[in-house]
Protein backbone atom coordinates (compact mmCIF):
# COMPACT_ATOMS: atom_id res chain seq x y z
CA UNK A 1 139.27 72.22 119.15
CA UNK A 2 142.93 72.59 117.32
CA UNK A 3 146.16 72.01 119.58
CA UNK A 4 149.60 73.21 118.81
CA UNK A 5 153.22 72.72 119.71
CA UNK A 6 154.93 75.26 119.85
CA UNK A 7 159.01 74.54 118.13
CA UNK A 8 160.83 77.82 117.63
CA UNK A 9 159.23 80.11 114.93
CA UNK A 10 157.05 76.60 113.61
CA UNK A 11 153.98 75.86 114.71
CA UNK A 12 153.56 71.79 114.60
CA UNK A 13 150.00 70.43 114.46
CA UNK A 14 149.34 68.01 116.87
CA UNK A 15 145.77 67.33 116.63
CA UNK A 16 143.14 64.99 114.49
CA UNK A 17 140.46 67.68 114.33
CA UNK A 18 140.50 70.86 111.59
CA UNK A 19 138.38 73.53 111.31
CA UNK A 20 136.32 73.85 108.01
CA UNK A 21 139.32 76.25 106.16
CA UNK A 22 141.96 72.94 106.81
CA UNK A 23 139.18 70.54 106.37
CA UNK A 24 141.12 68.54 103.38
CA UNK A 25 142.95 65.65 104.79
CA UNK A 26 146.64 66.68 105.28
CA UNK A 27 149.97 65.00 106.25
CA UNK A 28 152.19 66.22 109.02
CA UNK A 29 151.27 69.47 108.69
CA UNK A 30 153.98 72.41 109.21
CA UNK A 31 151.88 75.77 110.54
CA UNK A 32 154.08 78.89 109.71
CA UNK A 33 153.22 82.05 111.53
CA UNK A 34 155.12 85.71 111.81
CA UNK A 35 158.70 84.80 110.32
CA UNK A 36 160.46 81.77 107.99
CA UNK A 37 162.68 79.64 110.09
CA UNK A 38 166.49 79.29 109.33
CA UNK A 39 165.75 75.85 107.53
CA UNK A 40 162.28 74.22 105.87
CA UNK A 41 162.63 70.65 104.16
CA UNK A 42 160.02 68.43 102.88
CA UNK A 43 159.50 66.41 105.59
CA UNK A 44 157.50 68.87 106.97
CA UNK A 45 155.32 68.91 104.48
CA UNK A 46 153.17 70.74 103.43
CA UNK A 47 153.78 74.16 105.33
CA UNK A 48 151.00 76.48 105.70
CA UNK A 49 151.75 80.46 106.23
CA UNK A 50 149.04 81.53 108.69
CA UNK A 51 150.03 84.80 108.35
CA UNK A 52 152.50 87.11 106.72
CA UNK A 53 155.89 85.69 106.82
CA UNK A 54 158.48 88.91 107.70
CA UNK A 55 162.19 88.46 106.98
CA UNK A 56 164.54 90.73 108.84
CA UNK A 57 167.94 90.49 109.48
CA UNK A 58 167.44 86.85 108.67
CA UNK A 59 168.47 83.81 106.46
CA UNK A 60 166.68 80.75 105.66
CA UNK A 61 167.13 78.10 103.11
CA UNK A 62 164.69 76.15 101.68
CA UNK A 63 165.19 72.15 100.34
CA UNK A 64 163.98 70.48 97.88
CA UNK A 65 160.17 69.13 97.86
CA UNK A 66 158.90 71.75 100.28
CA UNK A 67 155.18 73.08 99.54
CA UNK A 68 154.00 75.95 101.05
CA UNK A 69 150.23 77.00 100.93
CA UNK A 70 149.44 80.61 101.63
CA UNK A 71 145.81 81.71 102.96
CA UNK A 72 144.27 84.61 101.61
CA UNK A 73 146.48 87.85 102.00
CA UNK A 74 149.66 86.60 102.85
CA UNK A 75 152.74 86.51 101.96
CA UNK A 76 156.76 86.45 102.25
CA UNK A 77 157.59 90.18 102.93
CA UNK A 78 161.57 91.07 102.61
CA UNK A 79 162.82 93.94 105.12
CA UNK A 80 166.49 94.81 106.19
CA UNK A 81 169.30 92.49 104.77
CA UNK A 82 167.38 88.89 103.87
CA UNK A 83 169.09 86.10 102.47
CA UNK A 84 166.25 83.34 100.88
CA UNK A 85 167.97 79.99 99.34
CA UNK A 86 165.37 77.79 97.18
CA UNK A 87 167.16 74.90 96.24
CA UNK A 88 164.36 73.10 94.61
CA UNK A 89 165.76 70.21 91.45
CA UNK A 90 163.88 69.41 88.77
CA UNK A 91 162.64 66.12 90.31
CA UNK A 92 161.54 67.96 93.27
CA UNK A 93 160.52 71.15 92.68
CA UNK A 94 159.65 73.84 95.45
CA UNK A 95 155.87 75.02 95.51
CA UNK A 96 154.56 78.58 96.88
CA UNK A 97 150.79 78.22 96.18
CA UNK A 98 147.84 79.38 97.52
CA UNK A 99 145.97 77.06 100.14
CA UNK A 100 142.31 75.48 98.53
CA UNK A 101 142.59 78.77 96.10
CA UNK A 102 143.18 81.40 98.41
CA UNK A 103 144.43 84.35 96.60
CA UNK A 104 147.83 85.47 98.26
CA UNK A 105 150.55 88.25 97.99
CA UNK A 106 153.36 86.97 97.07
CA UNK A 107 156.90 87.39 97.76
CA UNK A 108 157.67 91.27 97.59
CA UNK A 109 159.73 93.46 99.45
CA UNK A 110 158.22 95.70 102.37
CA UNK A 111 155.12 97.93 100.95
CA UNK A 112 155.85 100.54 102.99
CA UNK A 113 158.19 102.57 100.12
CA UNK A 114 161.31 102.96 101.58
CA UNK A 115 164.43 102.05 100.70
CA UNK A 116 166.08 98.70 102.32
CA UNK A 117 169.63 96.88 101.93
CA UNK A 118 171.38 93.33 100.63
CA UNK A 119 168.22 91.29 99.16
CA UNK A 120 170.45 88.09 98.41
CA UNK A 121 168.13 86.02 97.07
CA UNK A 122 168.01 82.87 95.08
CA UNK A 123 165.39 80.94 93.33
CA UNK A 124 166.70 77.14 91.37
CA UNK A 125 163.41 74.66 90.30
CA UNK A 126 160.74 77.03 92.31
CA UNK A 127 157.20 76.87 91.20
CA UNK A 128 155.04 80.21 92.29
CA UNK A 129 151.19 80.25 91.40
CA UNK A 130 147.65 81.76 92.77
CA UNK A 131 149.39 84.82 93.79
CA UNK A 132 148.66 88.86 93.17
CA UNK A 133 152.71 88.93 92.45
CA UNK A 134 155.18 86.41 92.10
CA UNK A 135 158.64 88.37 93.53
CA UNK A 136 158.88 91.64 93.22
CA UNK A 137 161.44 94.12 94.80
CA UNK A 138 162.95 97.38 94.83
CA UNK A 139 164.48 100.38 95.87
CA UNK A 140 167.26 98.47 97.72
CA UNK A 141 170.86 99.80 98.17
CA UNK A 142 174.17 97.82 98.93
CA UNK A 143 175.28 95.26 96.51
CA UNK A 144 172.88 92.36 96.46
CA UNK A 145 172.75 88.99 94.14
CA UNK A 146 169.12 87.43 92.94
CA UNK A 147 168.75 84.91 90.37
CA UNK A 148 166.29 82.81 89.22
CA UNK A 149 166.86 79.50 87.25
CA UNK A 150 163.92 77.42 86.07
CA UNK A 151 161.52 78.47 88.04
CA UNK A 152 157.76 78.70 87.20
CA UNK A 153 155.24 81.89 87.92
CA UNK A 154 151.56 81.93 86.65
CA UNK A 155 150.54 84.76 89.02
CA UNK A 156 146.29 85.65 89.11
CA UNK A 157 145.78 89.06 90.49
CA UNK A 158 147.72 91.69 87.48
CA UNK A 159 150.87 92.12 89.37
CA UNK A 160 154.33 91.74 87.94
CA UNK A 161 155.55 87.78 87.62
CA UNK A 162 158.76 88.49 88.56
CA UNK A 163 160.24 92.61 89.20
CA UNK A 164 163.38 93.40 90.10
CA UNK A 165 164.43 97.42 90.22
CA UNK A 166 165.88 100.58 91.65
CA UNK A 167 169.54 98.97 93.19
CA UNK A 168 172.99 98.04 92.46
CA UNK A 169 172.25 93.83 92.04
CA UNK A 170 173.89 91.18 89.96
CA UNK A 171 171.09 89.23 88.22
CA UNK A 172 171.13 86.30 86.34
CA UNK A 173 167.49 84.55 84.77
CA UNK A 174 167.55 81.97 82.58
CA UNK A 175 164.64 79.09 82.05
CA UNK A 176 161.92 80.86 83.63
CA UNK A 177 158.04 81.03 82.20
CA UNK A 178 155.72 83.58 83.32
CA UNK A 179 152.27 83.41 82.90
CA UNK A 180 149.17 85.61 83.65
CA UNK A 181 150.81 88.73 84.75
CA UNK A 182 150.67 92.07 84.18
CA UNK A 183 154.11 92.46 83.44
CA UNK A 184 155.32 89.42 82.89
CA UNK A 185 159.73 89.64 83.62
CA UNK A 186 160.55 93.47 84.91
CA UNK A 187 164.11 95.06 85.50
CA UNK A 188 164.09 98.39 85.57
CA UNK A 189 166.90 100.39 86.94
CA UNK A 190 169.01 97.96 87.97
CA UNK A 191 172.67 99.62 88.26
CA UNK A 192 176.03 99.31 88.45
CA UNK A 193 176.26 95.44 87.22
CA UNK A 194 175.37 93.73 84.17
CA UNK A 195 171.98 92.03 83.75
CA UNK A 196 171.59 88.93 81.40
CA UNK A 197 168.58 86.97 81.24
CA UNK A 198 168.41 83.61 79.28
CA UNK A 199 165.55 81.64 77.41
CA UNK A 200 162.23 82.85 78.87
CA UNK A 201 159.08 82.37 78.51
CA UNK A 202 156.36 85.26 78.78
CA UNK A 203 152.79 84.48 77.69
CA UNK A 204 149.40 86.15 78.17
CA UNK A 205 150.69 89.39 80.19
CA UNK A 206 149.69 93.06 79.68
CA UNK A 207 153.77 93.12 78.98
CA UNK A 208 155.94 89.92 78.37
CA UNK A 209 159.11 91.72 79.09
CA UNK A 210 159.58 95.04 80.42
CA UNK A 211 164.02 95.61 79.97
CA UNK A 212 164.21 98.79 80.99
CA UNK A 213 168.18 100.19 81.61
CA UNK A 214 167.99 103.58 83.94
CA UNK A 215 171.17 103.56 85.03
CA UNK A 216 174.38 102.58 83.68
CA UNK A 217 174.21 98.71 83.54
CA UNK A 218 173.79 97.03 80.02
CA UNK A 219 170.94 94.50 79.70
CA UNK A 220 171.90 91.56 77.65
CA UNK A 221 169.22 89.20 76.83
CA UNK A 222 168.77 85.99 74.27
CA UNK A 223 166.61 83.43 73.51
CA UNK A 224 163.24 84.65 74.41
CA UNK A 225 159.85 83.77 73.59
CA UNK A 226 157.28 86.58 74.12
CA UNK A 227 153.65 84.64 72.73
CA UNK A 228 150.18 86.22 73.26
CA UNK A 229 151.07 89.56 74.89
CA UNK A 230 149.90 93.10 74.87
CA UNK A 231 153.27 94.25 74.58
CA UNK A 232 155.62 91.68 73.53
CA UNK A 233 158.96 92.94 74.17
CA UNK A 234 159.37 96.40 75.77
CA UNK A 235 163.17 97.87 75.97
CA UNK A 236 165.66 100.95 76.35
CA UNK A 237 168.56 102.39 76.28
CA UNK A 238 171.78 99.77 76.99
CA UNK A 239 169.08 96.70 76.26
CA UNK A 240 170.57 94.48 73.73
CA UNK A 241 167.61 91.55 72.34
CA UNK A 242 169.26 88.52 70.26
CA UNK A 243 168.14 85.21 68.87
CA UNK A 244 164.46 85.96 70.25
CA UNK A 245 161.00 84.79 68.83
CA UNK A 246 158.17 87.66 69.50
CA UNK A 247 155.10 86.55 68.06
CA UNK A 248 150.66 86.29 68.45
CA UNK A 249 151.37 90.01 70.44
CA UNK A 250 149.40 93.00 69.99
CA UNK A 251 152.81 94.95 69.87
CA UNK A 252 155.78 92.58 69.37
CA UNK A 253 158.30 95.22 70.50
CA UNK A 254 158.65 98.56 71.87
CA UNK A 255 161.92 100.20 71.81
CA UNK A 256 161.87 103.48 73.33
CA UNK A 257 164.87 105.76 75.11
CA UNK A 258 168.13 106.72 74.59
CA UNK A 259 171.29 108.03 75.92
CA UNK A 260 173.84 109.66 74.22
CA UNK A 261 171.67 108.86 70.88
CA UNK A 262 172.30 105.51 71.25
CA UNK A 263 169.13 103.41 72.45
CA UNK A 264 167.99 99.75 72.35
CA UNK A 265 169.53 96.38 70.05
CA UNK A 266 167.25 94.08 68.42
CA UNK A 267 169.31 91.76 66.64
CA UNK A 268 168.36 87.73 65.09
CA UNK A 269 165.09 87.84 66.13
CA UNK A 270 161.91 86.48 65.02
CA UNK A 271 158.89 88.77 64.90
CA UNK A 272 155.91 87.55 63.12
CA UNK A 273 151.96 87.60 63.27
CA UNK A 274 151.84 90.60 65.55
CA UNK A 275 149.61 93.40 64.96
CA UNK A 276 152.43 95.32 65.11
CA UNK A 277 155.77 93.74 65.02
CA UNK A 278 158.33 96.76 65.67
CA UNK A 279 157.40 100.37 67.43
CA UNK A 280 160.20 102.43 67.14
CA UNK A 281 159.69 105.33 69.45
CA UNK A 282 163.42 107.04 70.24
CA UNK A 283 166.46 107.17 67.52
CA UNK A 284 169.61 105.21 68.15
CA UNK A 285 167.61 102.32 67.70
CA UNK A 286 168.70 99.44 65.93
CA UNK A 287 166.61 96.24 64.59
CA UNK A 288 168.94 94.25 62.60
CA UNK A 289 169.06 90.67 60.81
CA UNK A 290 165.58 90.08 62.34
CA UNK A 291 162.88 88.08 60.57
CA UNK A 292 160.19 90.77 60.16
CA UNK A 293 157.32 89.60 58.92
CA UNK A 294 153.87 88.59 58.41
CA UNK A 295 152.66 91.01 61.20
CA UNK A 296 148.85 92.26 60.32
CA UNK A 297 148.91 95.64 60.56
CA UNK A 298 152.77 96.85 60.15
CA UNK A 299 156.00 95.34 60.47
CA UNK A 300 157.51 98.35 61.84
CA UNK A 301 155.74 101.38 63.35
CA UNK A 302 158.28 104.48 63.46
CA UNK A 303 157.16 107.64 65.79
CA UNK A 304 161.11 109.06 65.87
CA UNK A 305 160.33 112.32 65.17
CA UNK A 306 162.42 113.60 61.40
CA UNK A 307 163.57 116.97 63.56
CA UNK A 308 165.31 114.22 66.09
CA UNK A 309 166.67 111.60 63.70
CA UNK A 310 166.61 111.73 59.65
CA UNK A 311 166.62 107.67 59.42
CA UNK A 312 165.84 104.52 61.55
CA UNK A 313 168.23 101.62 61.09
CA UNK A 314 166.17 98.34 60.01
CA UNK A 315 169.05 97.09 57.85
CA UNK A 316 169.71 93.64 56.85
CA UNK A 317 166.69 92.04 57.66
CA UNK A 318 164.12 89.14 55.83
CA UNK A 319 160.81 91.03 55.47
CA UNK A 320 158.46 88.34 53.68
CA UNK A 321 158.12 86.87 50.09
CA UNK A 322 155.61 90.02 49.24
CA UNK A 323 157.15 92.96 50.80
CA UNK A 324 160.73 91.48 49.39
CA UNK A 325 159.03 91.90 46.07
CA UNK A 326 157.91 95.68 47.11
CA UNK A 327 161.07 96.11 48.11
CA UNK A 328 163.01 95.01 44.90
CA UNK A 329 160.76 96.95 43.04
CA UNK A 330 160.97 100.24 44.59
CA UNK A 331 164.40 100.42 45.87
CA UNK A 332 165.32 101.67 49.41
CA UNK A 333 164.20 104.02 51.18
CA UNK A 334 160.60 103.87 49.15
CA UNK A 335 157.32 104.19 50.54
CA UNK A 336 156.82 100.59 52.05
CA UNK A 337 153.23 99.11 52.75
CA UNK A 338 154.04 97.35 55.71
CA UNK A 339 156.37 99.97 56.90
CA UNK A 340 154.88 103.33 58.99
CA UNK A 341 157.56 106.06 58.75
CA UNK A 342 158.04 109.48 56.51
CA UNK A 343 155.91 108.14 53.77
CA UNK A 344 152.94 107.89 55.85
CA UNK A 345 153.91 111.00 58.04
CA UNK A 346 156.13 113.31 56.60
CA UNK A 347 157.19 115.01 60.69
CA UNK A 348 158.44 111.08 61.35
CA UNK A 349 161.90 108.92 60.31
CA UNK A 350 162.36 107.40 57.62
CA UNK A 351 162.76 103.64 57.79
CA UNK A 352 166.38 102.83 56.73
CA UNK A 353 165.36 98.69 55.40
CA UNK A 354 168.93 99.07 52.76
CA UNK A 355 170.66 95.21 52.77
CA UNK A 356 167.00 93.31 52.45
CA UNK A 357 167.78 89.71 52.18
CA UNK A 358 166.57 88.15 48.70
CA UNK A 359 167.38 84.28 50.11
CA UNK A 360 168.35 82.31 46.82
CA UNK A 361 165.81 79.85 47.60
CA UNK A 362 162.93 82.15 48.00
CA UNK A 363 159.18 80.47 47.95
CA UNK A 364 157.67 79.90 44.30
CA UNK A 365 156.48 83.20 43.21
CA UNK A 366 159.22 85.51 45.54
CA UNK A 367 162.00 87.45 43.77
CA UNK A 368 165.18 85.51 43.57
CA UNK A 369 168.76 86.41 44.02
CA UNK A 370 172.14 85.14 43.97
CA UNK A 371 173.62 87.32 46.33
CA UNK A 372 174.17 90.61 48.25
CA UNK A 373 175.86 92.47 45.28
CA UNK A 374 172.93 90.92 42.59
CA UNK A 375 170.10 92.44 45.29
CA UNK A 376 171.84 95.81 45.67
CA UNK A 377 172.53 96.04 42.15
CA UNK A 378 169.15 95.45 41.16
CA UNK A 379 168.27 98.75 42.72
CA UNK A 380 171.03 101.39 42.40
C-alpha cells in the first residue's frame, strides 16, 4: 500500500513500497498533483506530475537541478495570467521528461481555444524531451515577455518544439536546439514588439523554422542552422534571415508574403546541398550575398507570378565554380540551369542573379576575376 503526506499543493512520499508504474528505485520523491507550487528546487528531487499541472492566476519559479517526470498524458497547462521562472545553469540544467518513457503533453497553453492574458514566461538551461509538444502558446492578449536561452527540446509525438503566436509579447531565443518536431521554432503573429531569435539549432522537423510576421512586428533573426529538414527555413513579410547556414533540407527556404510589396530578407547565408535551396513564392523578396550553391535539384525555385513582379532580386551572391562559369558566359538575366524562373516558365519572374561574385581565388578550373568592374565588364 502507498502513503502520502500531504504539504500544500506537494504530495511527499512517505513510504518504502511502489506500485509496478514507480517500481525503479527513487530518491526522495516529490509527487505533483493538480497545480505547480510557488517554488520547486532540487532537493526534492525528482518530481513526478501525477496529473495535469494547471496554472492560474499563479507564479512559480523553478531552481536549478530540478527533474520532473511526467506520466502518460500530462502536462503543464497555462490559463489566466501565469508567470513560470526556469532558472536552470549550465551545470545544472532543469529536466521536463517523461517518467520510464511515458509519452506526455507538454507545456501548452489551455486547449480549450480561447483567448487568455500575461503568459510571462521564462526558460534559461531547460532541457524538454519525450513530449507530443515542447511549449506552445497562443492567442493571448496583454503585453507578456517569454524567452528562452539555451534550452534543449527533442519532442516525439509531431507537435511544434517550441510555438509562440497570436499576442502582443516581447521574445527573445537564442541557443536553443530543437529536435524531432513537426515544426521545429514557430512565431507566428506575434505583434506589436520586435522578435529576435539568436543561433538555433533545428534538425529533423517537418519545418526547422516557421518566422512568420502577421502583424506589424519585424522578425530579426541570425545565426541559424536549419540541417535535415523538410522545410528548412520558412519566412514572411517583416522576417529578416542573416549569417545563417540552411543545408541537407528538402527545401532550404521558403519565402512567401508580402505587404506593401515588400516581403522577406535573406541576407549572408549559407544554403547548400538542398534539393531545393531557395523557393521564392511572393515578390518583394530579397536573397542577397548568400552562398547559393550545390543544391541538387535548383538553387532557386521562383513561382512569383511575371503579371505580379517582372524580376526577383538574387543579386550579389556566390553561386558555385560551375554555374559562375554559366553565368560568365551568358550574361545576366540568361536562362540559368540551376535557376527555375521565366526561362523555364514564361507566366513566372525572372531571376535577377546581376553582381555574381567571381572570387579571385576561384578553385582550379572556375572563371577568375580581379574584381567587380572586370566581372561586370565581361558581360555588358
Amino acid at each position: 500500500m502507498l502513503h502520502f503526506r500531504k504539504a500544500g499543493n506537494q504530495v511527499l512520499f512517505a513510504s518504502f513500497f511502489l506500485p509496478a508504474v514507480f517500481a525503479s528505485p527513487l530518491r526522495a520523491t516529490t509527487f505533483l498533483a493538480s497545480t505547480l507550487p510557488p517554488t520547486l528546487t532540487a532537493d526534492g528531487n525528482p518530481h513526478i506530475a501525477l496529473s495535469d499541472l494547471d496554472m492560474y492566476n499563479s507564479a512559480c519559479t523553478i531552481g536549478p537541478g530540478v527533474i520532473i517526470y511526467f506520466t502518460n498524458n500530462t502536462g503543464i497547462t497555462f490559463r489566466e495570467s501565469t508567470t513560470l521562472t526556469c532558472n536552470g545553469t549550465e551545470a545544472d540544467p532543469i529536466i521536463f521528461t517523461g517518467y520510464q518513457g511515458a509519452i506526455w503533453k507538454g507545456l501548452l497553453k489551455d486547449e480549450g481555444g480561447n483567448w487568455f492574458t500575461n503568459p510571462n514566461h521564462f526558460f534559461e538551461y531547460v532541457q524538454i524531451s519525450g513530449s507530443t509538444r515542447g511549449y506552445s502558446i497562443d492567442r493571448f492578449s496583454n503585453e507578456s515577455w517569454i524567452t528562452f536561452h539555451n534550452c534543449d527540446i527533442n519532442v516525439s509525438g509531431g507537435g511544434p518544439g517550441l510555438s509562440i503566436g497570436d499576442g502582443p509579447a516581447h521574445v527573445e531565443i537564442s541557443d536553443v536546439l530543437v529536435q524531432n518536431a513537426g515544426q521545429g521554432i514557430v512565431l507566428v503573429g506575434v505583434t506589436l514588439y520586435p522578435v529576435v531569435i539568436e543561433d538555433c539549432v533545428a534538425r529533423n522537423c517537418s519545418e526547422g523554422f516557421s518566422l512568420y510576421s502577421t502583424g506589424s512586428a519585424p522578425i530579426t533573426a541570425s545565426g541559424l542552422l536549419s540541417e535535415e529538414n523538410t522545410w528548412g527555413i520558412g519566412a514572411s513579410r517583416l522576417v529578416t534571415i542573416t549569417t545563417s547556414e540552411v543545408t541537407l533540407n528538402d527545401t532550404g527556404f521558403r519565402l512567401q508574403d508580402e505587404v506593401g510589396g515588400v516581403g522577406p530578407s535573406v541576407l549572408d547565408c549559407d544554403i547548400t546541398n538542398n534539393n531545393v535551396g531557395v523557393l521564392i513564392t511572393t515578390v518583394g523578396t530579397t536573397v542577397n550575398e548568400c552562398r547559393l550553391h550545390d543544391n541538387k535539384a535548383f538553387d532557386v525555385n521562383v513561382t512569383v507570378p511575371l503579371s505580379s513582379q517582372t524580376t526577383t532580386n538574387c543579386r550579389n551572391c556566390y553561386w558555385g565554380p560551375i554555374t559562375t562559369q554559366e553565368m560568365v558566359a551568358e550574361g545576366t538575366f540568361s536562362n540559368i540551369e540551376k535557376i527555375h524562373d521565366w526561362w523555364d516558365d514564361g507566366s513566372k519572374s525572372l531571376v535577377d542573379f546581376e553582381g555574381f561574385i567571381v572570387p579571385t581565388s576561384a578553385p582550379e578550373g572556375s572563371v577568375k576575376a580581379a574584381s567587380w568592374g572586370e566581372i561586370k565588364a565581361s558581360y555588358r
